[in-house]
C-alpha atoms as a PDB file:
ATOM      1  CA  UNK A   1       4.041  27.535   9.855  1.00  0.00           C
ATOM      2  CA  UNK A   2       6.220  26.166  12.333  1.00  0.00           C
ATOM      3  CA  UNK A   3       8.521  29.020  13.628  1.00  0.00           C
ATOM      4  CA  UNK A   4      10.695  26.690  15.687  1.00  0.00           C
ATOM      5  CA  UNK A   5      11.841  25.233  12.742  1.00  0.00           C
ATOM      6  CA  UNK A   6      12.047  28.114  10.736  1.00  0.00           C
ATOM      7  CA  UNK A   7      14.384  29.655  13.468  1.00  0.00           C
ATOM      8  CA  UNK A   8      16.757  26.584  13.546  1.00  0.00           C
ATOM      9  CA  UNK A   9      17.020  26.897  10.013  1.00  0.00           C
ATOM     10  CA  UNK A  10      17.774  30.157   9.590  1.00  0.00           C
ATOM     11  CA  UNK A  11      20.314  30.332  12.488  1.00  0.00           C
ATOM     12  CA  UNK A  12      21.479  26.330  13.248  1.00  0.00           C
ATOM     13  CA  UNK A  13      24.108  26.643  10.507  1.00  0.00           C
ATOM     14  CA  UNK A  14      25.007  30.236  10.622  1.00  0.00           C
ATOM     15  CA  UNK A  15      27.943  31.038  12.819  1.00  0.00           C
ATOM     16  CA  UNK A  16      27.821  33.294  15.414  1.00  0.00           C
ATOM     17  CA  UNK A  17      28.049  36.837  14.351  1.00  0.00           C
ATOM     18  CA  UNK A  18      31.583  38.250  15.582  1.00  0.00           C
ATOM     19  CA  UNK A  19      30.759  41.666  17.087  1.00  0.00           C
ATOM     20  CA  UNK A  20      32.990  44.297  17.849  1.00  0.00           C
ATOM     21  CA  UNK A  21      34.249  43.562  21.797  1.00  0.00           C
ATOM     22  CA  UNK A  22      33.640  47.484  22.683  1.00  0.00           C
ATOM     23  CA  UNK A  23      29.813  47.186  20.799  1.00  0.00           C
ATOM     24  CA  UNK A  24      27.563  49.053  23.308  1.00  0.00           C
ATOM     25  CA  UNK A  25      24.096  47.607  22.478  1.00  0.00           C
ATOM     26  CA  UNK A  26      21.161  49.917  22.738  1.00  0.00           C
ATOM     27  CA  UNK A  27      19.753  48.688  26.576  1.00  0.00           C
ATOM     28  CA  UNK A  28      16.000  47.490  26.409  1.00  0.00           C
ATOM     29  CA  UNK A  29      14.286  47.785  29.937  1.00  0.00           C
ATOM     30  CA  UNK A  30      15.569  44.672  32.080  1.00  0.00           C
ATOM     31  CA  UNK A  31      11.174  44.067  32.896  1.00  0.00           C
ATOM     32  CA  UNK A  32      11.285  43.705  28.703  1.00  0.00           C
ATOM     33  CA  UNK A  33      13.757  40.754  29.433  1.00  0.00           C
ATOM     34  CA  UNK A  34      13.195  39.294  32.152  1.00  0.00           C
ATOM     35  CA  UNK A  35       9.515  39.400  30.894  1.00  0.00           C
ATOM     36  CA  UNK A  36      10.584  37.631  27.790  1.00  0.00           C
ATOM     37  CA  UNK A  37      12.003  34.913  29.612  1.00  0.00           C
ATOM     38  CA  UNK A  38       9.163  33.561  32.263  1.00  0.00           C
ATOM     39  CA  UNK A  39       5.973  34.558  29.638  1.00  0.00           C
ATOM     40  CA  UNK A  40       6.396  30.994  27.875  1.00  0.00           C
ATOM     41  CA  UNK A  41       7.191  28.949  31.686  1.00  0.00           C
ATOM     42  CA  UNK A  42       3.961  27.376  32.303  1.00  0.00           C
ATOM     43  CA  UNK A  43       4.794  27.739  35.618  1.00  0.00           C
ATOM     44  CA  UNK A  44       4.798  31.190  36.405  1.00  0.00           C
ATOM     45  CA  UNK A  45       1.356  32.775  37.084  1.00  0.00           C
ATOM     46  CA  UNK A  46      -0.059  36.239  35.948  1.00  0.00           C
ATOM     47  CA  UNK A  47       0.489  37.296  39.710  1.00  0.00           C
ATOM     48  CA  UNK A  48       4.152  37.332  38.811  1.00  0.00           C
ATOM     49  CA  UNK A  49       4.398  37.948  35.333  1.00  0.00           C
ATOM     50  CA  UNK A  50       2.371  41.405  36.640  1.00  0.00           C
ATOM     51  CA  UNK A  51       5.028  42.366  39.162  1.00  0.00           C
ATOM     52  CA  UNK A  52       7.667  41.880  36.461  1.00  0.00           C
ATOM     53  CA  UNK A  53       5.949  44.396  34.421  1.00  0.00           C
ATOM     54  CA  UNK A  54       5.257  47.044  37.688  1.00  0.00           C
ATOM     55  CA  UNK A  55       8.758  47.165  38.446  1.00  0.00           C
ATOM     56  CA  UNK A  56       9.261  49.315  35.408  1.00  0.00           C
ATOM     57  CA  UNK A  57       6.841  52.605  35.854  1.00  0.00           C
ATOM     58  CA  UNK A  58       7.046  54.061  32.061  1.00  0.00           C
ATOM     59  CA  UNK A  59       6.159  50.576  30.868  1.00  0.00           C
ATOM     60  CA  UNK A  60       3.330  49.928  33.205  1.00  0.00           C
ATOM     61  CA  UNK A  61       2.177  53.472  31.918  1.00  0.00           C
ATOM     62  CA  UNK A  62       1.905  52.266  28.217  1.00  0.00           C
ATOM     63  CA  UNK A  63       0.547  49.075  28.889  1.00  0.00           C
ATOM     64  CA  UNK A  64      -2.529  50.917  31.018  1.00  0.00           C
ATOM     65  CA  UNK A  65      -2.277  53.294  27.861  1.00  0.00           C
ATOM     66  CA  UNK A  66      -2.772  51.149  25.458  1.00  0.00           C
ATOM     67  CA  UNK A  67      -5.329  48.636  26.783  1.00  0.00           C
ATOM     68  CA  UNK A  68      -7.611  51.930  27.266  1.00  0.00           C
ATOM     69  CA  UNK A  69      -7.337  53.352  24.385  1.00  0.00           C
ATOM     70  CA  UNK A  70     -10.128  53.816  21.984  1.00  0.00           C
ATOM     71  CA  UNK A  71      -8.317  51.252  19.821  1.00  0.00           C
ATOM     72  CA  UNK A  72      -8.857  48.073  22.337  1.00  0.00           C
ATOM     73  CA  UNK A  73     -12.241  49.467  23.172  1.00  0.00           C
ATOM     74  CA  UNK A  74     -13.362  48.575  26.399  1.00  0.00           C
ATOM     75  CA  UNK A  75     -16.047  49.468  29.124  1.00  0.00           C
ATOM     76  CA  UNK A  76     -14.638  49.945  32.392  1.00  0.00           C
ATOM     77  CA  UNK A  77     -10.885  50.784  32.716  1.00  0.00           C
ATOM     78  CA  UNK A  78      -7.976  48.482  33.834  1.00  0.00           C
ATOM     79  CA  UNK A  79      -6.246  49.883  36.943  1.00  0.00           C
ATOM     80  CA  UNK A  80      -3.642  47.230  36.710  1.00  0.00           C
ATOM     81  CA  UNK A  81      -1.001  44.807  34.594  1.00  0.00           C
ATOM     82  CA  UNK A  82      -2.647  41.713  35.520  1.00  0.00           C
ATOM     83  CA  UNK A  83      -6.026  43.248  34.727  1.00  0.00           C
ATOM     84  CA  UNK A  84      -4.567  44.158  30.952  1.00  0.00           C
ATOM     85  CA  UNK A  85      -2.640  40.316  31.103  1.00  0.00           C
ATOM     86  CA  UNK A  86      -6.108  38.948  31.283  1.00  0.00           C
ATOM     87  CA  UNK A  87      -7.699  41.537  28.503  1.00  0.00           C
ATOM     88  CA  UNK A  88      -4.835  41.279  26.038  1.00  0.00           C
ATOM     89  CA  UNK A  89      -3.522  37.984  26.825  1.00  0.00           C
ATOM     90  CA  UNK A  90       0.273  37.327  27.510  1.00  0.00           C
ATOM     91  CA  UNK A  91       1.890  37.224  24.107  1.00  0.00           C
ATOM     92  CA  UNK A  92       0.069  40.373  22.820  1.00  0.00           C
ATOM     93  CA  UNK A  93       1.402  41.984  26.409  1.00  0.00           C
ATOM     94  CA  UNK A  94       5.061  40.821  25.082  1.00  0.00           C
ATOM     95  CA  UNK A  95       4.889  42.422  21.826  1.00  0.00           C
ATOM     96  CA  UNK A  96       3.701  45.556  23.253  1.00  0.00           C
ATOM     97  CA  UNK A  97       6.494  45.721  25.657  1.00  0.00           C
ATOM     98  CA  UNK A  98       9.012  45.325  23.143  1.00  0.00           C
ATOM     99  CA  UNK A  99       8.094  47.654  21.265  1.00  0.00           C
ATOM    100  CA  UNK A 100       7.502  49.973  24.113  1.00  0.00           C
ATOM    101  CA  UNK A 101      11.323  48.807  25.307  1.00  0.00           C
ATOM    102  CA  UNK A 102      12.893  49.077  21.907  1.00  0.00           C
ATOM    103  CA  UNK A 103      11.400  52.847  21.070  1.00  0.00           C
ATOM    104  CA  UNK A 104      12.743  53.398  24.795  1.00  0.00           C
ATOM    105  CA  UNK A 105      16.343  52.298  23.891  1.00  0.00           C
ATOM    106  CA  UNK A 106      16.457  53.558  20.645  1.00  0.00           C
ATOM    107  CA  UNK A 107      15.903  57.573  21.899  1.00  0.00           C
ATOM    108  CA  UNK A 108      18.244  56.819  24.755  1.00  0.00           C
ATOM    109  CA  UNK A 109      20.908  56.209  21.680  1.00  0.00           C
ATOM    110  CA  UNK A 110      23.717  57.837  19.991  1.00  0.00           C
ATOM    111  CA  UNK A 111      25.056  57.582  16.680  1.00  0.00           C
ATOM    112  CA  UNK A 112      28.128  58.614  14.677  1.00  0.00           C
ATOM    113  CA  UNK A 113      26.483  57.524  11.762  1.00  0.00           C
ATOM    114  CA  UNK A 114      23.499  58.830  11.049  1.00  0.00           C
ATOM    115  CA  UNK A 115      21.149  61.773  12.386  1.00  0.00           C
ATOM    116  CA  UNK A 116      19.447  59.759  14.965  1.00  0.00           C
ATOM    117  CA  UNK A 117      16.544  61.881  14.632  1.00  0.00           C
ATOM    118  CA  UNK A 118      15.873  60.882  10.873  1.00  0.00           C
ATOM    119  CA  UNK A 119      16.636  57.254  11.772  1.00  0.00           C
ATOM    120  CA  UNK A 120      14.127  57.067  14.539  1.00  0.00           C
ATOM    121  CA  UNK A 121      11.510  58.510  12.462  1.00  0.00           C
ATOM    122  CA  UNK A 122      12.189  55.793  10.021  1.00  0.00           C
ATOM    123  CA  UNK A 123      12.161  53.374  12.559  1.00  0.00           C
ATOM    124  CA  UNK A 124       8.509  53.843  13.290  1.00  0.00           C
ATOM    125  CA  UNK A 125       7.371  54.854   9.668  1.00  0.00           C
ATOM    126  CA  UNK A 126       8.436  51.209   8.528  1.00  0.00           C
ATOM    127  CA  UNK A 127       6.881  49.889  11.861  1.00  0.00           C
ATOM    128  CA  UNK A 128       3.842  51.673  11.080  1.00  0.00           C
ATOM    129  CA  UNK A 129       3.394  50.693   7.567  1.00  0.00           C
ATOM    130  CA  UNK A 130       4.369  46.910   8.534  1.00  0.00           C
ATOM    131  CA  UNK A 131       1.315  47.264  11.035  1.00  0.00           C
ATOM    132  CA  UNK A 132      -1.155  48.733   8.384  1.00  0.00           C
ATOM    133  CA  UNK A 133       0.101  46.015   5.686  1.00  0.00           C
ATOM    134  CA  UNK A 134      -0.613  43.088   8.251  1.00  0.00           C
ATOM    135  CA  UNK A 135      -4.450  44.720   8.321  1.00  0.00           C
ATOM    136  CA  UNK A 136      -4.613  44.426   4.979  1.00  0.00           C
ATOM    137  CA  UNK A 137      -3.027  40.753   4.100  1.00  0.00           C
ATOM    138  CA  UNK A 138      -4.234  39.233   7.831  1.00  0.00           C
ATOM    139  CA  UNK A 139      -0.941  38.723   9.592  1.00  0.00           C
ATOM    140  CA  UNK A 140      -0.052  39.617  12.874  1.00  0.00           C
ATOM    141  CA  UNK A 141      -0.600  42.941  13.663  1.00  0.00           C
ATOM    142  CA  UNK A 142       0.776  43.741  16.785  1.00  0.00           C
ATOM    143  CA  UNK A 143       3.763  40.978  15.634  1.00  0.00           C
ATOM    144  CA  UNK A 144       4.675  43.357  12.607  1.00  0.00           C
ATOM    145  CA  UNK A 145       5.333  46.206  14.264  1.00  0.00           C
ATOM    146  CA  UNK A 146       7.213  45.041  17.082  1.00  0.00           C
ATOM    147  CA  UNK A 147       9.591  43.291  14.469  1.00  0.00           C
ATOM    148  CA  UNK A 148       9.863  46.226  12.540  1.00  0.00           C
ATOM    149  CA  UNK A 149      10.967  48.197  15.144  1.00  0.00           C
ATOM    150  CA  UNK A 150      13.697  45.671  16.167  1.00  0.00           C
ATOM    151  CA  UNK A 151      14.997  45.324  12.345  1.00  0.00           C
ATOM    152  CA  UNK A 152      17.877  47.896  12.116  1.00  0.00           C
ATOM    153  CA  UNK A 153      17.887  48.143  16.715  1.00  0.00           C
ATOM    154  CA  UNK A 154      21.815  46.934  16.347  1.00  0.00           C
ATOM    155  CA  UNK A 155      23.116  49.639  13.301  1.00  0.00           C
ATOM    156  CA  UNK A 156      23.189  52.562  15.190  1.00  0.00           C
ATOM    157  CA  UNK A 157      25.802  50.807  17.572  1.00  0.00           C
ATOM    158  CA  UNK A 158      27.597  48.898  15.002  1.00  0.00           C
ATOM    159  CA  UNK A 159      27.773  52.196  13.353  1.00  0.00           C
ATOM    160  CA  UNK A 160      29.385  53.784  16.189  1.00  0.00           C
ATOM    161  CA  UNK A 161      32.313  51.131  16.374  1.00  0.00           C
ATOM    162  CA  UNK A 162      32.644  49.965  12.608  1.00  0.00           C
ATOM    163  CA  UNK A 163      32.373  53.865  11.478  1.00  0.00           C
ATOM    164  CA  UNK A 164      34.732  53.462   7.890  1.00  0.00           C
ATOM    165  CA  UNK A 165      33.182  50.100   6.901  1.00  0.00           C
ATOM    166  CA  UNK A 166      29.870  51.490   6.786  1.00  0.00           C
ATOM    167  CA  UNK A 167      30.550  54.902   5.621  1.00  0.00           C
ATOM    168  CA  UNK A 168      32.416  53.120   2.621  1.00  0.00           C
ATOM    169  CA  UNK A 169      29.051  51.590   2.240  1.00  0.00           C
ATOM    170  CA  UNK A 170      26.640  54.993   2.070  1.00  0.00           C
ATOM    171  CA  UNK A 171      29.605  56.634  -0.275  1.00  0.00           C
ATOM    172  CA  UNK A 172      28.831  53.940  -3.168  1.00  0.00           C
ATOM    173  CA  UNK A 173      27.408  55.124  -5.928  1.00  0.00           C
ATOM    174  CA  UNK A 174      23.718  54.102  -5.897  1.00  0.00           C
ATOM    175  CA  UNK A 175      24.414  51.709  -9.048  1.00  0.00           C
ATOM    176  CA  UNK A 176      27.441  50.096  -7.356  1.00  0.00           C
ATOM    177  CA  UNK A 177      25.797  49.987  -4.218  1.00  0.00           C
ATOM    178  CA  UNK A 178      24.447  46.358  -3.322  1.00  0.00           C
ATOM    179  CA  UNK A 179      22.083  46.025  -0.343  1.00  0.00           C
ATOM    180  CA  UNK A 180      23.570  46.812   3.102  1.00  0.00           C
ATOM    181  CA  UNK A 181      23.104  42.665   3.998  1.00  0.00           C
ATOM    182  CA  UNK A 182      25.148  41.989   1.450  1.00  0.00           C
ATOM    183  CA  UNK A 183      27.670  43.854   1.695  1.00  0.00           C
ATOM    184  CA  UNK A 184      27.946  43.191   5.854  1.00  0.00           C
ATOM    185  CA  UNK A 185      28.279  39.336   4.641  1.00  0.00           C
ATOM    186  CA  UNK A 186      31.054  40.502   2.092  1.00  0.00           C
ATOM    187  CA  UNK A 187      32.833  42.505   4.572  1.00  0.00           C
ATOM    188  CA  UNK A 188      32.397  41.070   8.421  1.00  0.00           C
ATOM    189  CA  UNK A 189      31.356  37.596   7.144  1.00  0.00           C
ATOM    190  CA  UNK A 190      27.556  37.926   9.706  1.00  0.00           C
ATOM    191  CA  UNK A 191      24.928  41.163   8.473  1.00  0.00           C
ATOM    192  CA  UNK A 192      22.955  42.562  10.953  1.00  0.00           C
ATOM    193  CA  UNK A 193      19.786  40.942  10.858  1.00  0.00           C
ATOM    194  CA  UNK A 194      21.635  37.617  11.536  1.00  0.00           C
ATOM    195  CA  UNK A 195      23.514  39.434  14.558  1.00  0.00           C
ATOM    196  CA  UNK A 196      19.771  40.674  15.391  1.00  0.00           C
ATOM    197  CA  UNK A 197      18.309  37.078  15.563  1.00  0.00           C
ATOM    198  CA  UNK A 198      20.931  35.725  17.623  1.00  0.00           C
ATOM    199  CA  UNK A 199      20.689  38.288  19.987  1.00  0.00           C
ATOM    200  CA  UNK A 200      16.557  38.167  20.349  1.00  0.00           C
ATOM    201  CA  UNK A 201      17.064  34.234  20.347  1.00  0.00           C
ATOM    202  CA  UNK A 202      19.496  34.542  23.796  1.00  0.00           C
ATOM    203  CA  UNK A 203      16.502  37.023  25.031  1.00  0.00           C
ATOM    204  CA  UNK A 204      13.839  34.544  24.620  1.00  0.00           C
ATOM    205  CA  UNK A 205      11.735  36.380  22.189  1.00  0.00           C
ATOM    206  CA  UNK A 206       9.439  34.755  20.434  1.00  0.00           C
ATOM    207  CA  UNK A 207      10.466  32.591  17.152  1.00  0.00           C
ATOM    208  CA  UNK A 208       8.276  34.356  14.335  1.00  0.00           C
ATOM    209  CA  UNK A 209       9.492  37.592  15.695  1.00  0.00           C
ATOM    210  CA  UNK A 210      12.738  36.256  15.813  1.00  0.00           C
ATOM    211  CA  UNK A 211      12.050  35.248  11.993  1.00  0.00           C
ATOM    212  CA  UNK A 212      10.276  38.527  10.945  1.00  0.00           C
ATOM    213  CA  UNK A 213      14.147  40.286  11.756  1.00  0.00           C
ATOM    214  CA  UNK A 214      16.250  37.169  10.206  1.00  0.00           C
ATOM    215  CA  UNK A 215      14.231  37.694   6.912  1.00  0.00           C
ATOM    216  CA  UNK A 216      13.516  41.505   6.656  1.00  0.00           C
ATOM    217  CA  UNK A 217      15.720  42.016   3.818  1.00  0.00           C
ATOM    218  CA  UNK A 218      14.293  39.293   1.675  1.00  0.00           C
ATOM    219  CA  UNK A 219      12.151  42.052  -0.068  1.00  0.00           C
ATOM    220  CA  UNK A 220       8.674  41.000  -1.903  1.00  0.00           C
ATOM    221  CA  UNK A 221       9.955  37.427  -2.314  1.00  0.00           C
ATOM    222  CA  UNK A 222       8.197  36.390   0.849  1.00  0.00           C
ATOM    223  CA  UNK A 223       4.640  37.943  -0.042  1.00  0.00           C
ATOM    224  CA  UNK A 224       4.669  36.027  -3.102  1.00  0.00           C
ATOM    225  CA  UNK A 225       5.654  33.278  -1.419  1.00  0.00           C
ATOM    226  CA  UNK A 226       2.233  31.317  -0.779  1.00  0.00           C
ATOM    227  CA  UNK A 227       2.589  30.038   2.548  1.00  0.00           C
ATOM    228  CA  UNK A 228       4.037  33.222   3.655  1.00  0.00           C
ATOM    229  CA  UNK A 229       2.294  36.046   2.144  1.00  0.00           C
ATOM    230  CA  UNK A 230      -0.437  35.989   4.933  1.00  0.00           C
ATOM    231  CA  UNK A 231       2.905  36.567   7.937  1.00  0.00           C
ATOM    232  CA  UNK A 232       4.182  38.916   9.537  1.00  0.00           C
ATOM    233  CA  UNK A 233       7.518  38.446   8.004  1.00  0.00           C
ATOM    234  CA  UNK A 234       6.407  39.201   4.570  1.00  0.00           C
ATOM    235  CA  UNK A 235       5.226  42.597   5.603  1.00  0.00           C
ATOM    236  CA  UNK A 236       8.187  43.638   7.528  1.00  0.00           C
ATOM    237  CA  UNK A 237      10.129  42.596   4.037  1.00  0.00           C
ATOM    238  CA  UNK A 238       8.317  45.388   2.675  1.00  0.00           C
ATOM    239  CA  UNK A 239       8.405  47.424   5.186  1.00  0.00           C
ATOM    240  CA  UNK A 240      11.624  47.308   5.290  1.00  0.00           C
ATOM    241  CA  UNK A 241      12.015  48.528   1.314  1.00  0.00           C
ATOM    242  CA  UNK A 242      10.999  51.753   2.720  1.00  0.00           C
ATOM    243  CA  UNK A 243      14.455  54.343   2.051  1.00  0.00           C
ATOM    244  CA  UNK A 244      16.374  54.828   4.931  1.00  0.00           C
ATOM    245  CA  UNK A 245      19.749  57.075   5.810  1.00  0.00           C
ATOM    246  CA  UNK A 246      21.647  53.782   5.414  1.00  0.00           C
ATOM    247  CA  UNK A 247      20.427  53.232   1.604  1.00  0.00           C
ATOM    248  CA  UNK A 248      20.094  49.683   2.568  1.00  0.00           C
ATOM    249  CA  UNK A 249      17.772  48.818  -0.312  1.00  0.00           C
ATOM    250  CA  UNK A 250      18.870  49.922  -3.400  1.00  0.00           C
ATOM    251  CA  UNK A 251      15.761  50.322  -5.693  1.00  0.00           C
ATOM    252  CA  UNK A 252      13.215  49.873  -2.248  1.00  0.00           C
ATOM    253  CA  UNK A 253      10.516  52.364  -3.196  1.00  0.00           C
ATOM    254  CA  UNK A 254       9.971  50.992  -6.711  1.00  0.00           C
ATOM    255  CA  UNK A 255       9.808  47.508  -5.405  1.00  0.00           C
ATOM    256  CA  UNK A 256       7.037  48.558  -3.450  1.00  0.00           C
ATOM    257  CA  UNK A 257       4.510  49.485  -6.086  1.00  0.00           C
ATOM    258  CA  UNK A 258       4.758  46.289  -6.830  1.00  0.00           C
ATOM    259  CA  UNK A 259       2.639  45.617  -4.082  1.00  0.00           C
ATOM    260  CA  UNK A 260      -1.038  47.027  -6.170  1.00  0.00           C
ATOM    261  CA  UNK A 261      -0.562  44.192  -8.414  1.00  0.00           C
ATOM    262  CA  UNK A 262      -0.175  41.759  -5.918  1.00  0.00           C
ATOM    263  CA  UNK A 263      -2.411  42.711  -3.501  1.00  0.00           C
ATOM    264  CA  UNK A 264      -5.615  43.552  -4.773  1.00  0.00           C
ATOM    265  CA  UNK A 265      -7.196  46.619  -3.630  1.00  0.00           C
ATOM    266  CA  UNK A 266      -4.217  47.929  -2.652  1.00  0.00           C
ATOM    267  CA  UNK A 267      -3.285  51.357  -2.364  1.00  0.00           C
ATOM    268  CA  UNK A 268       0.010  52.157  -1.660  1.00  0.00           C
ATOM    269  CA  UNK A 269       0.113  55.697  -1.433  1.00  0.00           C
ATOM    270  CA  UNK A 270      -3.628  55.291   0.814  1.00  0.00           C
ATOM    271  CA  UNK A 271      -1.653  53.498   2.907  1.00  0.00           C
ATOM    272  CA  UNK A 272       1.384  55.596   3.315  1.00  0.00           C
ATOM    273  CA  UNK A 273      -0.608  59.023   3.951  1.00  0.00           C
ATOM    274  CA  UNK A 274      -2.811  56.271   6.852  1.00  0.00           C
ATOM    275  CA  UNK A 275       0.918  55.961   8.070  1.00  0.00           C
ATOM    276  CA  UNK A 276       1.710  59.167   8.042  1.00  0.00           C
ATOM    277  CA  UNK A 277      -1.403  60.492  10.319  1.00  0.00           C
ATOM    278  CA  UNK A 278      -0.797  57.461  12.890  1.00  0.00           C
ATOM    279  CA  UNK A 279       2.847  58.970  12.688  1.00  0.00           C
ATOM    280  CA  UNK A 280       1.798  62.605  13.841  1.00  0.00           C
ATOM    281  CA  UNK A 281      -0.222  60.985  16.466  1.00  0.00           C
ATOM    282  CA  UNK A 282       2.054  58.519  17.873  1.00  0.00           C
ATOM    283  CA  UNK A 283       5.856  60.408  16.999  1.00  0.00           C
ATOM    284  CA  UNK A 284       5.738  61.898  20.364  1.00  0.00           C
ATOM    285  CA  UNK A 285       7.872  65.237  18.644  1.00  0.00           C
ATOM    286  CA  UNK A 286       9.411  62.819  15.976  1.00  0.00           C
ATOM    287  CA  UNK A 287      10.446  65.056  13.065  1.00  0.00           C
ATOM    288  CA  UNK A 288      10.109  63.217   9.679  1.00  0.00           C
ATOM    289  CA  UNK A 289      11.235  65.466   6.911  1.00  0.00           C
ATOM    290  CA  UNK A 290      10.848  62.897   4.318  1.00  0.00           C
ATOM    291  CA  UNK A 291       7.692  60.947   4.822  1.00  0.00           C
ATOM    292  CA  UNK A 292       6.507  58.045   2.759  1.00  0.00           C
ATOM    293  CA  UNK A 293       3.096  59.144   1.069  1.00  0.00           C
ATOM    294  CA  UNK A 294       5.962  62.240  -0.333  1.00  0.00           C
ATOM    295  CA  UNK A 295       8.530  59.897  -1.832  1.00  0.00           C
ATOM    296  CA  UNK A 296       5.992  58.241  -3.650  1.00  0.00           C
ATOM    297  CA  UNK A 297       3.965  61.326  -4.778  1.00  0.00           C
ATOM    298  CA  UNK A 298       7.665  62.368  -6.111  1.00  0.00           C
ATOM    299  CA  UNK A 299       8.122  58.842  -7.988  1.00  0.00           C
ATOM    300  CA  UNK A 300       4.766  58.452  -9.895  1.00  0.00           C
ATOM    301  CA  UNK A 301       5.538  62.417 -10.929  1.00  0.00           C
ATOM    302  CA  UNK A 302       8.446  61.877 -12.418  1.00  0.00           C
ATOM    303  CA  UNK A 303       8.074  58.365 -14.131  1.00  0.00           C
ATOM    304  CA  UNK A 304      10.715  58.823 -16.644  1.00  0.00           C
ATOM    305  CA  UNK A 305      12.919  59.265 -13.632  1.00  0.00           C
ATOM    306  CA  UNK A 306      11.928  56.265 -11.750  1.00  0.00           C
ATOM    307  CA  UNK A 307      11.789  53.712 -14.787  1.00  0.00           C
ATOM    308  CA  UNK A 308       8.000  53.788 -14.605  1.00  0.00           C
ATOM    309  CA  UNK A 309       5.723  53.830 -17.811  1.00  0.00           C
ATOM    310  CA  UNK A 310       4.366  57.350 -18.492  1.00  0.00           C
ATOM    311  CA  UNK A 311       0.552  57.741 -18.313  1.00  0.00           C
ATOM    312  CA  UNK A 312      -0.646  58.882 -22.144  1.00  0.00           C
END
């Protein structure tokens, strides 16, 4: 798959999204940036990609975290970023400082919208299940959950200054209610994924991540797509069925048992409750009242309810 392309595509004839002049984006560390921007310049050695990275303390700290955890599995300890540059390699350092930044920027948020609490936790729940998807259809791990944790990074600030709009959106009933990107296109003429991509692209991010947000809302159509089923993006599509205070997918959770029959060997609710214990490990005091694995116990018990075929 050639990204590149794939970017242009998706953003060369889309026009720039208008945001609101007093929009106070969510701010991602400036090491997460400025990182961004030198990782792909041939000419800039590990030497200073590593001081980039040490000028920002709480991200050095979860870079040394993560590269000795039990996960990576090594030996002998790295004491330092370039060590973990040459163990993990430079783009899997990227992803894991984005996602490091963006859970950073996200609790340092406020929202008039939404309990930010609840949204947070549903932040990482989707990024979580977009990770444990990837294991199971061989896309990018690491890729998924960064871009699922960068999906819905602008709606708590568009929320903030475009209040009514989107609160006329939530009050819909649910069988009026169209999905959120939709109804942004309808209403501001840009949706927020397209605001998303143009954003990452101006940050240098990588194109497939920049594709996994452009296409999150495309739902199972990309992992029955064959040349995509095996990406990243597909599995942040599903992810990103998962309910959320926003109601951005109507119908989301019973698009997603879909997924047994076109995965095989697929569990879904084996994979939410895996979610849900990497949640209470990594939620650092997250609250998440209404965790996957529960929704979905609630829909197969009450099939009648959910449009499902009753068991005899």
């Amino acid at each position: 798959m050639n990204w590149t392309e794939l970017r242009q595509s998706l953003l060369g004839n889309v026009p720039k999204a208008t945001l609101p002049p007093e929009l106070k984006l969510p701010v991602l560390p400036m090491a997460v940036i400025e990182f961004s921007r030198k990782a792909d310049n041939p000419d800039v050695g590990a030497m200073e990609l590593a001081k980039v990275i040490e000028s920002d303390a709480g991200l050095t700290c979860e870079l040394l975290r993560h590269v000795n955890s039990a996960a990576v599995g090594l030996r002998t300890k790295v004491a330092g970023a370039k060590q973990a540059l040459s163990v993990l390699g430079i783009r899997n350092v990227k992803l894991l400082l984005i996602s490091s930044g963006v859970e950073r920027a996200l609790k340092a948020s406020q929202s008039k919208l939404i309990n930010f609490q609840v949204f947070s936790a549903g932040n990482l729940e989707r990024a979580l299940f977009a990770r444990e998807l990837a294991r199971k259809t061989g896309a990018d791990c690491e890729l998924a959950f960064a871009a699922s944790m960068l999906t819905d990074f602008l709606l708590p600030a568009l929320g903030n200054e475009l209040l009514y709009p989107y609160l006329d959106f939530i009050e819909m009933a649910d069988a009026a209610r169209p999905p959120l990107v939709q109804y942004e296109r309808k209403r501001f003429g840009w949706d927020h994924a397209q605001a998303m991509g143009q954003i990452m692209q101006s940050w240098n991010f990588p194109d497939d991540l920049v594709c996994a947000v452009l296409l999150h809302h495309a739902g199972l159509a990309l992992i029955k797509h064959p040349q995509m089923k095996a990406t990243s993006c597909a599995v942040v599509a599903c992810a990103a069925l998962i309910p959320d205070p926003l109601k951005q997918s109507p119908h989301g959770l019973k698009q997603l048992l879909e997924l047994e029959s076109l995965l095989p060997g697929f569990s879904l609710i084996e994979t939410a409750k895996t979610v849900q214990k990497a949640f209470s490990e990594l939620g650092q005091g997250l609250n998440n009242p209404f965790p996957l694995a529960r929704r979905i116990e609630k829909l197969m018990a009450s099939p009648c309810e959910a449009g499902l075929p009753q068991t005899v």
